[in-house]
Each structure stands twice: as structure tokens, then as C-alpha cells.
Protein backbone atom coordinates (compact mmCIF):
# COMPACT_ATOMS: atom_id res chain seq x y z
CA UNK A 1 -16.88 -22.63 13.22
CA UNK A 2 -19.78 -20.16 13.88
CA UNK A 3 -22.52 -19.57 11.09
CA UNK A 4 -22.20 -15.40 10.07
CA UNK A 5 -24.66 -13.56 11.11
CA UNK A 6 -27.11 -12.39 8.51
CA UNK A 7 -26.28 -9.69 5.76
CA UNK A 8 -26.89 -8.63 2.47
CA UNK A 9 -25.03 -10.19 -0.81
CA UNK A 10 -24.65 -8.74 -3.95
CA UNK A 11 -23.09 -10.20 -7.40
CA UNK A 12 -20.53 -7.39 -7.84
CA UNK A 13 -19.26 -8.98 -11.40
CA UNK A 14 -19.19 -11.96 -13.18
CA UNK A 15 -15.51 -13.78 -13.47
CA UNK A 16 -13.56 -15.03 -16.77
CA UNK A 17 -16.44 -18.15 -16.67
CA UNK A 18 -19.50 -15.85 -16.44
CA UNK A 19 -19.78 -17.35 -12.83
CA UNK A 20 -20.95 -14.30 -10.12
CA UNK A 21 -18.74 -13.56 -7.98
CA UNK A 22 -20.59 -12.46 -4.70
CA UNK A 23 -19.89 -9.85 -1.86
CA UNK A 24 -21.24 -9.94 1.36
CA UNK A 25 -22.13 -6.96 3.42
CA UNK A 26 -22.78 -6.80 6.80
CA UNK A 27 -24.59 -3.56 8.53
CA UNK A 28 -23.39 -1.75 11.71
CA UNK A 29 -25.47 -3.18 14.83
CA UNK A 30 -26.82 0.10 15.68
CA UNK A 31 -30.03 1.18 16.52
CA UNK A 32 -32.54 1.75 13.09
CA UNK A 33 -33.00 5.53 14.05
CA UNK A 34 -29.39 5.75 13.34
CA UNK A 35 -29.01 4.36 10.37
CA UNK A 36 -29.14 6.09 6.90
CA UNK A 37 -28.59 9.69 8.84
CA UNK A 38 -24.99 9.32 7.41
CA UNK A 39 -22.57 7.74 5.57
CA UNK A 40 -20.79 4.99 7.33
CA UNK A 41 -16.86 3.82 6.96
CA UNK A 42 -16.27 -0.08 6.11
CA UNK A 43 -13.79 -2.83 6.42
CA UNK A 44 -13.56 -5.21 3.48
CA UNK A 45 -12.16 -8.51 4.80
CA UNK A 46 -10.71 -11.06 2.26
CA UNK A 47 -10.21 -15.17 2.85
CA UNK A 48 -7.82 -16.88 3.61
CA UNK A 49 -7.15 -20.87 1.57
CA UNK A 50 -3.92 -20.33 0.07
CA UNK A 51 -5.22 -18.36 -2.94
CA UNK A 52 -6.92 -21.81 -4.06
CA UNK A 53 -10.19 -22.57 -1.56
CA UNK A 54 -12.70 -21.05 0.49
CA UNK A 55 -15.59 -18.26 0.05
CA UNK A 56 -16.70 -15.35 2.00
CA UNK A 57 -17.90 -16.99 4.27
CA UNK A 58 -14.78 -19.89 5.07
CA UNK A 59 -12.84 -19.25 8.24
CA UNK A 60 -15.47 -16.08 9.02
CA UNK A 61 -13.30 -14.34 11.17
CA UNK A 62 -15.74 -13.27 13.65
CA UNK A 63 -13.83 -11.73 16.32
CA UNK A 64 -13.13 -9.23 13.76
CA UNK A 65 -16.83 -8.75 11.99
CA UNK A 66 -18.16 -8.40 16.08
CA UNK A 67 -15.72 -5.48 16.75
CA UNK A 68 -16.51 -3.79 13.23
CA UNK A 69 -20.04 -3.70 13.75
CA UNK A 70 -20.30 -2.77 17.67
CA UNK A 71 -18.47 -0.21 16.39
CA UNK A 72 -20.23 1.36 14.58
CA UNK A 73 -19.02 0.57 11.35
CA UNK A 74 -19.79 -2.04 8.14
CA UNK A 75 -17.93 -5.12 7.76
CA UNK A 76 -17.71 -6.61 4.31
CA UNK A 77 -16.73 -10.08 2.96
CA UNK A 78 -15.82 -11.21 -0.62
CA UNK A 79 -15.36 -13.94 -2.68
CA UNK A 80 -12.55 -13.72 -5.70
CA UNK A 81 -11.25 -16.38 -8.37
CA UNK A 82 -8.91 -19.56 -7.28
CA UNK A 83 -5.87 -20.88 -8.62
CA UNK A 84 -6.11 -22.69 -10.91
CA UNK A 85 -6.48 -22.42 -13.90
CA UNK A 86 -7.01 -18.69 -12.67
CA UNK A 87 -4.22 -16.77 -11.33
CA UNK A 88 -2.55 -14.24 -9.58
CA UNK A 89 -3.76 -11.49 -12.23
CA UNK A 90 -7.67 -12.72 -11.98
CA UNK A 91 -7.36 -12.22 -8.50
CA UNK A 92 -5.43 -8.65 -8.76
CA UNK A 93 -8.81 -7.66 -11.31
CA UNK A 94 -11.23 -9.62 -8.64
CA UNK A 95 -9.73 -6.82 -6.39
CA UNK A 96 -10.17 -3.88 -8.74
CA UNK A 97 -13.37 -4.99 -9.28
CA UNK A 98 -14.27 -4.99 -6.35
CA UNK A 99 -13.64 -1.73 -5.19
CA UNK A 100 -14.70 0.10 -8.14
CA UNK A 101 -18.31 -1.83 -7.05
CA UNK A 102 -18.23 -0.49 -3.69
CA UNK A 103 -17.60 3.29 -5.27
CA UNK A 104 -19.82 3.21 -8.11
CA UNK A 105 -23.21 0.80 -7.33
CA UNK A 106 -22.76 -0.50 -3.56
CA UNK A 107 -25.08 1.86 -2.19
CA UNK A 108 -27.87 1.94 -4.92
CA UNK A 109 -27.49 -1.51 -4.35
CA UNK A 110 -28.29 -1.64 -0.82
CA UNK A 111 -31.30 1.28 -0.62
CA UNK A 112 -32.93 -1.43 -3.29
CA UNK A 113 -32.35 -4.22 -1.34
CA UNK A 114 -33.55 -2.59 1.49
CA UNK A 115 -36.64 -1.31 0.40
CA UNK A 116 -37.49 -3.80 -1.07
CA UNK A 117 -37.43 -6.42 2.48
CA UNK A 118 -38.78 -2.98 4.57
CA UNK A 119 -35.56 -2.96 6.46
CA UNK A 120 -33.44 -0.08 7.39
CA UNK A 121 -31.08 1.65 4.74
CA UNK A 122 -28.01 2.86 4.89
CA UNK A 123 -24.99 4.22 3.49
CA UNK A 124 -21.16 3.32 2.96
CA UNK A 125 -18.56 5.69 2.71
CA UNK A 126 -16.57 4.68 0.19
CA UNK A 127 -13.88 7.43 1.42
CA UNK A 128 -13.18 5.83 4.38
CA UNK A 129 -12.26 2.14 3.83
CA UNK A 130 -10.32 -0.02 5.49
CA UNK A 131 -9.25 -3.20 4.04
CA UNK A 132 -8.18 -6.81 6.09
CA UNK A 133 -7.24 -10.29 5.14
CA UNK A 134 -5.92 -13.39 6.43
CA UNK A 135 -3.40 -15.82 5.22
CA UNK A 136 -3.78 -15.39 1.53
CA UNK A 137 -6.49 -13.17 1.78
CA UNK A 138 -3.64 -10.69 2.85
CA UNK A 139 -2.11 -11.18 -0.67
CA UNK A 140 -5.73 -9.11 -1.76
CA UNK A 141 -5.30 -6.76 0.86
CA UNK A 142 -1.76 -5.92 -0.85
CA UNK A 143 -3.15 -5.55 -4.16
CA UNK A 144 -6.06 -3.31 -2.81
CA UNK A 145 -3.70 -1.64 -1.48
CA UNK A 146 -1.31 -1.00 -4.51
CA UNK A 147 -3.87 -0.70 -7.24
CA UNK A 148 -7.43 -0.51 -6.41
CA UNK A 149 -9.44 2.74 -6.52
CA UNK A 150 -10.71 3.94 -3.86
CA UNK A 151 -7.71 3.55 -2.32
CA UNK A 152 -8.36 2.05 1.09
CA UNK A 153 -7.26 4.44 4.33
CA UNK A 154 -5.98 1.40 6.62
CA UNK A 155 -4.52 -1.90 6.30
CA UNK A 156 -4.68 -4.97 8.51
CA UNK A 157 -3.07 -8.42 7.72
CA UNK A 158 -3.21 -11.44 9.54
CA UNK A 159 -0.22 -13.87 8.76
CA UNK A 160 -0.04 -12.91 5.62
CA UNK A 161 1.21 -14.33 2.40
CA UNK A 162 2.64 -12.27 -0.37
CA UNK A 163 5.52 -10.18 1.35
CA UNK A 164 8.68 -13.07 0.38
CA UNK A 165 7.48 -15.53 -2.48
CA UNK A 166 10.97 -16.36 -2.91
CA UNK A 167 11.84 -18.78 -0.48
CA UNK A 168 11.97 -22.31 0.12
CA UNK A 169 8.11 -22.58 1.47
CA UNK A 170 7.07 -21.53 -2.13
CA UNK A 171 10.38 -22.93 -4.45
CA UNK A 172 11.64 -26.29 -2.85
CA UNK A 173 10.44 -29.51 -3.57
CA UNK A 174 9.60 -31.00 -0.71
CA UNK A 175 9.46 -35.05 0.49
CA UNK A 176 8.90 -35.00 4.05
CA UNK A 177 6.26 -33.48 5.90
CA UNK A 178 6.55 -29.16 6.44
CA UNK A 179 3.04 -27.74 7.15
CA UNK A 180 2.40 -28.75 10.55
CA UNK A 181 3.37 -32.31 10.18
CA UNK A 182 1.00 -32.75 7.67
CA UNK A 183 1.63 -36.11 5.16
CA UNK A 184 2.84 -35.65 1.70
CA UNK A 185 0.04 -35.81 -0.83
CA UNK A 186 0.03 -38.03 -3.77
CA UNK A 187 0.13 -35.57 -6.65
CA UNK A 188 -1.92 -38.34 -8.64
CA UNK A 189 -4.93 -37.96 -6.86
CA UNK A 190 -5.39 -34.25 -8.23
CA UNK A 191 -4.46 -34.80 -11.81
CA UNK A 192 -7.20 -32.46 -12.92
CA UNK A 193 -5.31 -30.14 -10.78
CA UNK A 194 -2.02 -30.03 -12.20
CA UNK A 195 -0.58 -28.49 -15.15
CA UNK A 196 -1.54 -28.77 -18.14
CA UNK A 197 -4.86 -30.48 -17.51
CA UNK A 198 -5.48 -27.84 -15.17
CA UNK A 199 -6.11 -25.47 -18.49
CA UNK A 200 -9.45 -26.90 -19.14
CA UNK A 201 -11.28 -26.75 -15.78
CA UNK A 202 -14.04 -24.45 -15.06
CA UNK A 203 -12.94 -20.99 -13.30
CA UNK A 204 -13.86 -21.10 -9.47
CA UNK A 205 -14.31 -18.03 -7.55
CA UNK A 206 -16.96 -19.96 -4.74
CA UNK A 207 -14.96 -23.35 -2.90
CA UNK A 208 -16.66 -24.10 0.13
CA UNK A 209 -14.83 -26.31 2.67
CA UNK A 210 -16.30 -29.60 3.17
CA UNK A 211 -14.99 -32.63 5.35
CA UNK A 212 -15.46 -36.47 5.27
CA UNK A 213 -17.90 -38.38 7.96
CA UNK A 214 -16.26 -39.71 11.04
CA UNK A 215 -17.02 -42.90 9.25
CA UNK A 216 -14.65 -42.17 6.30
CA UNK A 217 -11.30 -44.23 6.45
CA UNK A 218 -10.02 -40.93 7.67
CA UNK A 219 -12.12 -39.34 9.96
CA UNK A 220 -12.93 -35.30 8.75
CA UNK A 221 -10.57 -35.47 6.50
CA UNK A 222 -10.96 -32.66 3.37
CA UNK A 223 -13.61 -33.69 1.25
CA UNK A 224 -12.92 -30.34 -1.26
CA UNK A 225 -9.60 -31.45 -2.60
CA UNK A 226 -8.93 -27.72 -3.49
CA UNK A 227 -8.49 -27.88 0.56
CA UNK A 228 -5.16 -29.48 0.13
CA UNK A 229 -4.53 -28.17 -3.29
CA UNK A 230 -2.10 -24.94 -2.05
CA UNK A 231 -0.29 -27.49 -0.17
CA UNK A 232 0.31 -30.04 -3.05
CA UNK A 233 1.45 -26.74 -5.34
CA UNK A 234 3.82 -25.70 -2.36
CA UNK A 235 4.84 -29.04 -2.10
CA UNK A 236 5.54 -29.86 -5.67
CA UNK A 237 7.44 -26.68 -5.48
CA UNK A 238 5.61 -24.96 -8.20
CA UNK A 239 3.01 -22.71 -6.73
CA UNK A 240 4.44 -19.56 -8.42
CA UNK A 241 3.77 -21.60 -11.36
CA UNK A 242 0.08 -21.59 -10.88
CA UNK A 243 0.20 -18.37 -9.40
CA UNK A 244 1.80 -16.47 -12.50
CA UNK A 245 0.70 -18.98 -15.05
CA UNK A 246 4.34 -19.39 -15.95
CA UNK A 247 4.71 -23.31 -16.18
CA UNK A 248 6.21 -23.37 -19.48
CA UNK A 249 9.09 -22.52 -18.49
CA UNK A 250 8.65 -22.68 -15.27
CA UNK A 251 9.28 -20.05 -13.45
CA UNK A 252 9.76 -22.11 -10.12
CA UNK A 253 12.04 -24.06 -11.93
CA UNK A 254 14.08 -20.70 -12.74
CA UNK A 255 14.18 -18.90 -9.19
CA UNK A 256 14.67 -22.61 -7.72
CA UNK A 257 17.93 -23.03 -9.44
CA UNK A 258 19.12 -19.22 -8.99
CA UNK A 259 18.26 -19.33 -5.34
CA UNK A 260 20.34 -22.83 -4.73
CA UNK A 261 23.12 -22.07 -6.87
CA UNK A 262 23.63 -18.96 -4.69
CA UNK A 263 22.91 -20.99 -1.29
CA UNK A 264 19.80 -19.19 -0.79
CA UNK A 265 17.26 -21.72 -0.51
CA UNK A 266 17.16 -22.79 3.07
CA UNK A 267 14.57 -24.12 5.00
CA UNK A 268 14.83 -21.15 7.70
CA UNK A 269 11.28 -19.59 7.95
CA UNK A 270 13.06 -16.61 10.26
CA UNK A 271 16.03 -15.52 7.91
CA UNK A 272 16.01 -12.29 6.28
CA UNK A 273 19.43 -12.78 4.74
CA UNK A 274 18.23 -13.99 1.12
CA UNK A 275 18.44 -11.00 -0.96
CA UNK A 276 15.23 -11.07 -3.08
CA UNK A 277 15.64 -7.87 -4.93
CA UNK A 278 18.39 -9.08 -6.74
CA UNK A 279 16.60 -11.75 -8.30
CA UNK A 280 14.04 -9.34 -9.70
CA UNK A 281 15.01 -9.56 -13.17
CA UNK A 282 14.50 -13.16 -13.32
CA UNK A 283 10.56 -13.05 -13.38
CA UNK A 284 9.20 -11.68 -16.50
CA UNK A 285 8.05 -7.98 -16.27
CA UNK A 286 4.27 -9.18 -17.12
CA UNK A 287 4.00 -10.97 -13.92
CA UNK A 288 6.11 -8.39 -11.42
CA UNK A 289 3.48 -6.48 -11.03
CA UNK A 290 1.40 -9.62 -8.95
CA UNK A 291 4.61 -9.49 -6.18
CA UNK A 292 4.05 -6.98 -3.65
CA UNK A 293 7.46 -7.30 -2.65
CA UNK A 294 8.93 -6.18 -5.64
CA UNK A 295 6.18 -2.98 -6.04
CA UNK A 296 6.70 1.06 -5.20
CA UNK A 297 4.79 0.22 -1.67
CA UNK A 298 5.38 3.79 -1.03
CA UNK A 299 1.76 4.98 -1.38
CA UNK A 300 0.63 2.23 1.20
CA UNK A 301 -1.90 2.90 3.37
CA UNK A 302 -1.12 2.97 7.53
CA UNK A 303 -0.80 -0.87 7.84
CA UNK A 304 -0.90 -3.32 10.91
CA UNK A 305 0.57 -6.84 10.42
CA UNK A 306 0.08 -9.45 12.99
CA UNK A 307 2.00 -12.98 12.74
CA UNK A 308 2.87 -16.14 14.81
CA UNK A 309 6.23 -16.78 15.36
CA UNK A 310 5.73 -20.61 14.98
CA UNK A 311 3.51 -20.17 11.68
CA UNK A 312 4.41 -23.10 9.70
CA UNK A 313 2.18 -22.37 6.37
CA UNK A 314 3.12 -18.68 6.12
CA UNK A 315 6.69 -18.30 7.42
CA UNK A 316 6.47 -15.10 9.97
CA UNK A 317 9.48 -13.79 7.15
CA UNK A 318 6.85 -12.61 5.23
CA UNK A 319 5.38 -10.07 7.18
CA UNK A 320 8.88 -8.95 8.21
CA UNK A 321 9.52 -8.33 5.06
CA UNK A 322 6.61 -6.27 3.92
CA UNK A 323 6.97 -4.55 7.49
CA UNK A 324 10.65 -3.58 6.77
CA UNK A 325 9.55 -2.71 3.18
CA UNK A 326 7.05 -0.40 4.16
CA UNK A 327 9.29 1.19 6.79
CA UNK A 328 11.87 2.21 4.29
CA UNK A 329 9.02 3.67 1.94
CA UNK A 330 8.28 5.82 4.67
CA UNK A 331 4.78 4.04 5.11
CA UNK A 332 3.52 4.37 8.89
CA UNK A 333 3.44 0.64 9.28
CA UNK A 334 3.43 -1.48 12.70
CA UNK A 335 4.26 -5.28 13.18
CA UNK A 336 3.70 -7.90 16.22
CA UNK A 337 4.87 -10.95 15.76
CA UNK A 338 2.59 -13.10 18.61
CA UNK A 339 5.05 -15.89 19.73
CA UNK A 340 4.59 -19.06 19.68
CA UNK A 341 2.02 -18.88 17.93
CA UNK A 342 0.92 -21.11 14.52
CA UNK A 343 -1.13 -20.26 11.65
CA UNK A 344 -4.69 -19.30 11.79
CA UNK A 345 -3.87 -18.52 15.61
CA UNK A 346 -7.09 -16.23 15.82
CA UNK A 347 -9.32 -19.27 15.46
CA UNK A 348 -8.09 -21.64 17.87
CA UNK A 349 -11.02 -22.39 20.53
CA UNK A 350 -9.48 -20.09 23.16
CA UNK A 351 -8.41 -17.06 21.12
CA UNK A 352 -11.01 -14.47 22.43
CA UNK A 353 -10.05 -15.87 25.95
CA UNK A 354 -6.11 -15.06 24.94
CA UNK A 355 -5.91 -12.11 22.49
CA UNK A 356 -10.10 -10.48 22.93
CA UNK A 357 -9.34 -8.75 26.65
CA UNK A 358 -9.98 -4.84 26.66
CA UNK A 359 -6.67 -3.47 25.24
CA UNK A 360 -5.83 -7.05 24.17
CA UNK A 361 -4.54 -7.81 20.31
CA UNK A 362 -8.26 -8.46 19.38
CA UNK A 363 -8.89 -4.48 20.36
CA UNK A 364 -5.81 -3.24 18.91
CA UNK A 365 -6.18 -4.63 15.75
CA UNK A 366 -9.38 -2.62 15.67
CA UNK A 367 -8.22 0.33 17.42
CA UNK A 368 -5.50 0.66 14.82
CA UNK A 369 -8.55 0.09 11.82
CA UNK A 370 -10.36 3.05 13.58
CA UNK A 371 -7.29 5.47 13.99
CA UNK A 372 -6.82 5.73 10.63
CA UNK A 373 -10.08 4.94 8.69
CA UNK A 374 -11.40 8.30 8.74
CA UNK A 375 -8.48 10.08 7.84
């Protein structure tokens, strides 16, 4: 994994624990007689972790941040809070947040900083944003979005979670290994984890991956368990517990049995046949406002969705849902589905080799962020 390059971070608010909550931001490489001579258009990135680990700066995706900045433009990464105890709402207001920062202080922010280290200033503008996640950083770039202010012009997600929560990935218990042949965790080694003991650990918006020594019994093995903590949740079949903060009753529990009952929860990560709209009613109107599937996505911005057809964490479903939702809302909206392909497919060792070619996916994912930024 390489190290980011260097940037300025800012605390733009401070979470449900009075922890900061940073965001990073990373100036155009352009020359210093061009900057501050006018206001430049951004692309806020989100993380991916499964809505439970990793920080800004965790799977950097930096065939993305190098194409952002040659080109002229700022690239911005941000930390938000982690299941659990948090949920899906913290994160929604992490988003809000976020964006209200960039309107309101980002740029007083940065002529400070940079006067104060003699380096050039410059300015965002906060009219032209685009914004781009990965995994379940995408589930942020829904929410930005649907509800955050400014609105951002573009969208780009990257196997992303959060367009069909109601499936078997997310509802079925499971007893044999699913995620890429992955073992089956013992849910007693994260007790502190798990509902309800869960309720009285410290809010976490900063989870930085770590890994065990190639002298641990199992060599680089997760040393954060909140790196296998997504997994245990979808394994245990209760992530939209966590997620909502619905445990009691469980709302898994609910949608589980509606789902089977109706022969609807099948392990097929390519079927489109399960008819989630019907099953709206049985999630409590406080919490359908975190499922982008089941919001007016009419008002979306442009949005690009790229997925692997073999993607084992994130079944590909998802973004053909959210693609075929945005088509009938009339949203410009464009989907490639790379095949055979697996999760995280963008940071396997020969990905700029495969996808980073002029006119290649790498280039139009970013010609698609520039198209429509500026609009």
C-alpha cells in the first residue's frame, strides 16, 4: 500500500464522543503561479471497511487522487464514525457535516494554514464538487448525494454497498465460508463487539488497519479486530442491526423471516428478481431514510458505478440496482460491470497495468468526474 502524498488536515467537527473527526485535503499539482488565481473544483473520496474500519487514509486509492490532481483539480479524503455502537444515521450527519464544512470554513481554513507554513494558497469551489467512494464508502457517496448541501455535481462509486441491503449477503446466517473463502469467525472473540455490550464502547470515527508479525501463529493476520468486524455482523446475519440500531427487535430478524417465507432469500449475488420495494413497510419509517434504495433518487447527481462481476463482499446486485433505480428516476447514470473481477479490484498489484491505459477504466472514471463537475 503506498503512503499518500502530503496534504493538509483539518478537524471539520467533533463526533457524538467529542473525538475530531479529520478531513484530508490534497492540492492540485500545479505550478504555485497558478494557484489561488481561481477557485478550483474537488472530489471528496470516502473509505471503504464495511462501514466499521479504516480512516482517510486506509486503502488510499491512489490511482484516483493521481488523476484528480494532474488534473488540475483537489482531491479530498475523510474520516466518518464506525459501526458500532454508531450507526447508519451518525454516518448520514458525518456526511452533512461534512459538506456544510467544505461550504462554510474549508477555505478560511486553508489560506490560514497556508500562511501560516509560507506555502501557496488556494481556493475550492464548493459549486463544483464531485463526490467518490469505495465499497462502503459508496454508501456516503449515496447519502451526499441525497441529503448533503452543497449538493455534489458528479458521482462515482466503486463496488458499492448500499443499493440492495435486502438480500442474503446482509440477512442470512451464515456457517460456511462466503467472502472469498474466508473462515467463519468465532463471534466470542468480539464480545465487546456485539449487541448489547456494544452500547458502552467509545464512538470511533479513526480505525487504522493493522496486521500481525509474520511470527504470529497466523502470519499478517488482522490485528484491528474491527478489520473482521463487518464480516462477523454479515455473518451473524445482523448487520442491519448495527447499521439501524434496531436489535431489539431485530430488524434482521424481521426482513430474514419475510424474505424466506416468500423464497426470497437466496444465495444468488446476480438475481434481480427479489422484489425489495415491497418489503418497505417492514423497516420502521425512522430508519428508511438510511436506505438509498428505498429514497426519491430522482435529484441524483450524473453518477458512474463500476463493479466486478465476481465481487464476493459486495454482490455486483447492488450497483445494478441503484443503476436501474437511477435510470427510472430519469438520473443520467452509467454502469460497467468489469468481469471477473473481485472486490477491491482497483488495488490488486497490476491494476494500473490493466484498467490505467489512456482511455482505459482508470481515465474514464475520471473523464466522467470531469464531464460533469463543472456543470
Amino acid at each position: 500500500m503506498q503512503t499518500p502524498p502530503s496534504c493538509l488536515t483539518f478537524v471539520y467537527k467533533r463526533d457524538a464522543g467529542n473525538q475530531p473527526v479529520h478531513v484530508d485535503i490534497y492540492p492540485p499539482s500545479i505550478t504555485p503561479a497558478d494557484i489561488g488565481t481561481l477557485a478550483i473544483p474537488a472530489v471528496v473520496y470516502f473509505h471503504g471497511g464495511s462501514l466499521t474500519v479504516g480512516n482517510r487514509r486506509s486503502w488510499f486509492p491512489s490511482w484516483l487522487h493521481r488523476r484528480v490532481t494532474s488534473s488540475g483539480l483537489v482531491f479530498i479524503s475523510a474520516d466518518y464514525t464506525l459501526l458500532a455502537p454508531a450507526t447508519g444515521r451518525d454516518i448520514l450527519n458525518d456526511v452533512k457535516d461534512l459538506f456544510r464544512f467544505l461550504e462554510l470554513e474549508m477555505n478560511q481554513r486553508i489560506r490560514e494554514a497556508c500562511m501560516a507554513d509560507g506555502s501557496p494558497s488556494f481556493e475550492i469551489d464548493t459549486s463544483a464538487l464531485a463526490v467518490a467512494g469505495s465499497s462502503a464508502g459508496s454508501m456516503c457517496v449515496y447519502y451526499a448525494a441525497l441529503y448533503a448541501s452543497p449538493q455534489p455535481k458528479v458521482a462515482l462509486s466503486l463496488y458499492g454497498m448500499g443499493g440492495d441491503m435486502l438480500t442474503w449477503m446482509y440477512l442470512a446466517h451464515k456457517t460456511s465460508p462466503f467472502l472469498r473463502g474466508r473462515e467463519i469467525l468465532d463471534p466470542e472473540a468480539f464480545a465487546e463487539f456485539l449487541y448489547p455490550a456494544c452500547l458502552t464502547s467509545p464512538i470511533v470515527n479513526d480505525s487504522p488497519l493493522a496486521y500481525h508479525p509474520s511470527t504470529y501463529h497466523i502470519p499478517n493476520f488482522p490485528a484491528n479486530p474491527r478489520m473482521l468486524l463487518g464480516r462477523l455482523y454479515l455473518q451473524t446475519g445482523t448487520y442491519l442491526d448495527y447499521f439501524t440500531g434496531s436489535h431489539i427487535p431485530s430488524l434482521s430478524a424481521t426482513l430474514r423471516d419475510l424474505l424466506s417465507q416468500d423464497g426470497l432469500l437466496a444465495e444468488d449475488p446476480d438475481s434481480l428478481d427479489a422484489p425489495a420495494e415491497q418489503y418497505r413497510g417492514a423497516i420502521p419509517a425512522e430508519h428508511l431514510h438510511l436506505f438509498p434504495q428505498f429514497a426519491d433518487v430522482s435529484s441524483f447527481p450524473p453518477t458512474l458505478l463500476l463493479h466486478g462481476s465476481a465481487d464476493s463482499a459486495v454482490w455486483v446486485r447492488e450497483s445494478k440496482n441503484m443503476h436501474r433505480l437511477l435510470r427510472d428516476a430519469g438520473v443520467h447514470a452509467e454502469l460497467r460491470i468489469v468481469e471477473g473481477k473481485e472486490h477491491s479490484f482497483d488495488y490488486e498489484p497490476d491494476a494500473e497495468q490493466e484498467f490505467g491505459a489512456v482511455g482505459g477504466l482508470f481515465d474514464e472514471a475520471m473523464e466522467f468526474l470531469r464531464a460533469h463537475i463543472s456543470r
